[in-house]
Protein backbone atom coordinates (compact mmCIF):
# COMPACT_ATOMS: atom_id res chain seq x y z
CA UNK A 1 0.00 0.00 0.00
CA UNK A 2 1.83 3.15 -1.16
CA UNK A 3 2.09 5.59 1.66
CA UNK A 4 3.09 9.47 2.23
CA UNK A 5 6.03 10.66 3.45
CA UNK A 6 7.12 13.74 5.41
CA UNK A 7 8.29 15.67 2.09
CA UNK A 8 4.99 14.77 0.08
CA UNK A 9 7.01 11.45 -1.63
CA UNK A 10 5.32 8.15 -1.78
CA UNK A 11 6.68 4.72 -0.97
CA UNK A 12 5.21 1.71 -2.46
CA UNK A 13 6.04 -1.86 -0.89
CA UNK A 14 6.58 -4.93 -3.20
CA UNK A 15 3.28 -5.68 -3.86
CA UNK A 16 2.30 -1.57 -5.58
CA UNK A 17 5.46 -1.84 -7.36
CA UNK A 18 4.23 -5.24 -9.47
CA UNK A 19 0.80 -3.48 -9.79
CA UNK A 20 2.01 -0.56 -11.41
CA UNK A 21 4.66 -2.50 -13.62
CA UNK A 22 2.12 -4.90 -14.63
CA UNK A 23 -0.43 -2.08 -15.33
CA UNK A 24 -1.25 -2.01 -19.35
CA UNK A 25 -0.13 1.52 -20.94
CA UNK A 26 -2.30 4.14 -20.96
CA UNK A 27 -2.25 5.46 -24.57
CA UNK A 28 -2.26 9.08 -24.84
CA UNK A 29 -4.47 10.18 -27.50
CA UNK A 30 -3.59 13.31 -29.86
CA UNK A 31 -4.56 16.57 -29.05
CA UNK A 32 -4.13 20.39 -29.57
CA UNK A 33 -3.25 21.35 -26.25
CA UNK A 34 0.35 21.72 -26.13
CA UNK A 35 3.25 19.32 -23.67
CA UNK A 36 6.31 17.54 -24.14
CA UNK A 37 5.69 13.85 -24.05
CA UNK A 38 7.28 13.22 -27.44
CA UNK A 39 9.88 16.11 -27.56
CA UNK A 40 13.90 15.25 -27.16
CA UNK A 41 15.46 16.47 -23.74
CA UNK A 42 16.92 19.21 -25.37
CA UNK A 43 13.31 20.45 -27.27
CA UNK A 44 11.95 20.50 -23.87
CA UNK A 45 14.58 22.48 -22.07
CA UNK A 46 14.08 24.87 -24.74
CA UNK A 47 10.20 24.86 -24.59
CA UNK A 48 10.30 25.09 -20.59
CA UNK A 49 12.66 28.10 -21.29
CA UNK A 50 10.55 29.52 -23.54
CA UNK A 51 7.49 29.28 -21.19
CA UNK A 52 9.25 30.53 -18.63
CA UNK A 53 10.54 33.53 -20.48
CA UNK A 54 7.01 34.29 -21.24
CA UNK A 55 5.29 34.32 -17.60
CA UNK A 56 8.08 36.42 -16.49
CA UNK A 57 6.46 39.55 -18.27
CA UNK A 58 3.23 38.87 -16.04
């Protein structure tokens, strides 16, 4: 049974870790809302900059 820590982390004993690992994927369908799932690490440090760089003016 996965459990809360002190810092807001979870544990999981044995028995959550096989359930989640034997979990079927959860295909993400297409949308228009913009995110990152299929960009490179370097596309997303440069979109997260970019975001950034953008809420700063607000």
């Amino acid at each position: 049974m996965p459990q809360e820590s002190f810092f807001g982390q979870f544990t999981l004993d044995e028995e959550a870790a096989k359930k989640l690992i034997s979990s079927p994927r959860t295909k993400i369908r297409h949308t228009n809302v913009p995110n990152d799932l299929k960009l490179s690490k370097s596309e997303r440090i440069i979109n997260a900059e970019r975001v950034l760089n953008s809420r700063k003016g607000k």
